[in-house]
Protein backbone atom coordinates (compact mmCIF):
# COMPACT_ATOMS: atom_id res chain seq x y z
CA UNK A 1 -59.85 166.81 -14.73
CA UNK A 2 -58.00 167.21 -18.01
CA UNK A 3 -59.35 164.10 -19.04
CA UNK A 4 -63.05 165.25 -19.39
CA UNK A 5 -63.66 165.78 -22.69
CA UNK A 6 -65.68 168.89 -21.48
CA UNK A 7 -62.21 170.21 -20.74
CA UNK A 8 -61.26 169.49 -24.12
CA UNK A 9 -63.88 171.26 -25.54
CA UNK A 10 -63.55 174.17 -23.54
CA UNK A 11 -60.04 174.08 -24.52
CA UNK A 12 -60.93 173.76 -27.97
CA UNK A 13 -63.19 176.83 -27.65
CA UNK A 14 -60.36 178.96 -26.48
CA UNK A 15 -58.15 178.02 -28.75
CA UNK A 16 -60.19 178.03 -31.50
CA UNK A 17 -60.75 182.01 -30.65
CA UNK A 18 -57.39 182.52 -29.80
CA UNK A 19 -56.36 182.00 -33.37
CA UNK A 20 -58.67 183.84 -34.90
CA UNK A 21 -58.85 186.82 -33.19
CA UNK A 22 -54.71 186.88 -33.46
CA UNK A 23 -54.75 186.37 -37.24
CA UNK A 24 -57.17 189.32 -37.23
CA UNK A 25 -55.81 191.82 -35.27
CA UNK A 26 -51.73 190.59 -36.38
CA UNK A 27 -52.94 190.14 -39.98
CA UNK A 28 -55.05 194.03 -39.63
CA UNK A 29 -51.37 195.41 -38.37
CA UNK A 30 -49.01 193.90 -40.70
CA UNK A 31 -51.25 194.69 -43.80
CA UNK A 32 -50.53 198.44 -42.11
CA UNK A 33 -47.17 198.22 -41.93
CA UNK A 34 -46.52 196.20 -45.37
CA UNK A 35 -48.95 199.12 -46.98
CA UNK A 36 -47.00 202.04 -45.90
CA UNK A 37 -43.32 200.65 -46.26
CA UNK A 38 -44.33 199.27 -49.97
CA UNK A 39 -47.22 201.49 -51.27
CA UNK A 40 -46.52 204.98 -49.64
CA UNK A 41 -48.04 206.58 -52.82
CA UNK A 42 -51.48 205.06 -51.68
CA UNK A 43 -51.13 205.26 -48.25
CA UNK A 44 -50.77 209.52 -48.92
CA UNK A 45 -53.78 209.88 -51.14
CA UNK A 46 -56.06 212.24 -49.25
CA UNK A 47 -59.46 211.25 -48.90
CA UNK A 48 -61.00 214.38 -47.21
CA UNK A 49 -59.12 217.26 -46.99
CA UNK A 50 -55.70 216.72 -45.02
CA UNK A 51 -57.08 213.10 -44.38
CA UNK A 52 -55.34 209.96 -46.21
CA UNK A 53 -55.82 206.58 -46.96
CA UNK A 54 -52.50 205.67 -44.66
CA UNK A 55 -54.20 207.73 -41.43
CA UNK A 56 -57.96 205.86 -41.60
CA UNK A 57 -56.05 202.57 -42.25
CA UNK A 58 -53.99 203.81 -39.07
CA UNK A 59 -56.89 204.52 -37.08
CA UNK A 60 -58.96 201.66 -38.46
CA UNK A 61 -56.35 199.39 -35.78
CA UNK A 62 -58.13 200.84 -33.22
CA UNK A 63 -61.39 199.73 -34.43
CA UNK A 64 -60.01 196.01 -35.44
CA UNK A 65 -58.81 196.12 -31.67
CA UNK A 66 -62.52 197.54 -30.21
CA UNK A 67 -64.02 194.66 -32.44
CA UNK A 68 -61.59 191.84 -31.09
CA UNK A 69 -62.33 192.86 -27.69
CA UNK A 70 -65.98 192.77 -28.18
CA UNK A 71 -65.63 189.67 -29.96
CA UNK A 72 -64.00 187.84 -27.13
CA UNK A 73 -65.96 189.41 -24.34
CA UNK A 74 -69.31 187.63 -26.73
CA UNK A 75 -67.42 184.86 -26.90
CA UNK A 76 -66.09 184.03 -23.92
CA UNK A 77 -69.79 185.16 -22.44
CA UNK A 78 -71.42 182.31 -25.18
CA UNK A 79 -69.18 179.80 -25.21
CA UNK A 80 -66.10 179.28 -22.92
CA UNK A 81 -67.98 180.16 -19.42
CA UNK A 82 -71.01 177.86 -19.85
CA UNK A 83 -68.61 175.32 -20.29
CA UNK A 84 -66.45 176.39 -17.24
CA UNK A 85 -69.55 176.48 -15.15
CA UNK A 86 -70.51 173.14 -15.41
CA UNK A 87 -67.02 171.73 -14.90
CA UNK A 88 -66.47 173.88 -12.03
CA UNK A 89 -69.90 172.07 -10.63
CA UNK A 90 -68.82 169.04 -11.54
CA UNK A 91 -65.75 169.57 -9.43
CA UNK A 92 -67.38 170.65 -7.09
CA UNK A 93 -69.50 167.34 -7.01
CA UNK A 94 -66.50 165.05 -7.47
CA UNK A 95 -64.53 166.13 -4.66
CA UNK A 96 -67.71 166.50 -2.39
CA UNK A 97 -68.41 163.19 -2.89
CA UNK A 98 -64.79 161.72 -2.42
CA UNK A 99 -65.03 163.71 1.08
CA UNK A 100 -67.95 162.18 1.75
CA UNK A 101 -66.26 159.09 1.24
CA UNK A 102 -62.97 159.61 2.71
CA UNK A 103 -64.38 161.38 6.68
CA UNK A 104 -62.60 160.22 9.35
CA UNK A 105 -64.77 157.92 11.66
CA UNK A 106 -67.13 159.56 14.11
CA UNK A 107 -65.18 161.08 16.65
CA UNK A 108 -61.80 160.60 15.09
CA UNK A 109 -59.46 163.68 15.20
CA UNK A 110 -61.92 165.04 18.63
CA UNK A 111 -59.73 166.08 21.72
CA UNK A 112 -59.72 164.26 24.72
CA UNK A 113 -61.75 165.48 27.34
CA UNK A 114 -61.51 164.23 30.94
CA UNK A 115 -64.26 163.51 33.02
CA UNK A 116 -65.80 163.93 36.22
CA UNK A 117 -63.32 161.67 37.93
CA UNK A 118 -60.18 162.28 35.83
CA UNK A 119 -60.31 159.18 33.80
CA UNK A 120 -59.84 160.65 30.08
CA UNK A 121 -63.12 160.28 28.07
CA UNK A 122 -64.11 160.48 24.61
């Protein structure tokens, strides 16, 4: 199985996402974090009132997160479980057919029965 290159490429696919969607939602967080240890000055200018720059960056995570999830969910929907489908059918097919292949004979594996004079029959 992990030698069908539809593996690989489903693989791929996830990995592919995985990266991205880490270096977005890492790379949104540490910006945060470098932002208000270096630059508190513009992390307190208010925007509106008692809001700053530091709390919509803050609550702009939650957004990045909301848009990662929705990205994956897409993703996942588009790409990855198409992909699994058909393998999973294939599977299915390969190790129907090797069952096929590999039945016992006809009868093989039946109990014993005994019949009307004793003698054991099949």
């Amino acid at each position: 199985m992990s030698d069908h290159p539809e593996f690989h490429s489903l693989r791929r696919a996830q990995r592919r996402f995985g990266i991205r969607a880490t270096v977005l939602s890492v790379g949104g967080f540490l910006l945060y974090v470098l932002l208000s240890s270096f630059v508190p000055a513009v992390m307190n200018e208010p925007l509106f009132g008692r809001l700053t720059v530091g709390l919509t960056l803050g609550l702009g995570q939650f957004v990045i997160m909301g848009v990662t999830a929705w990205c994956y969910v897409r993703h996942m929907r588009t790409r990855v479980d198409p992909l699994a489908r058909g393998l999973k059918s294939r599977l299915h097919e390969t190790q129907s057919r090797r069952a096929r292949t590999t039945a016992p004979p006809q009868g093989a594996g039946q109990p014993l029965r005994h019949g009307a004079r004793g003698f054991r029959t099949w």
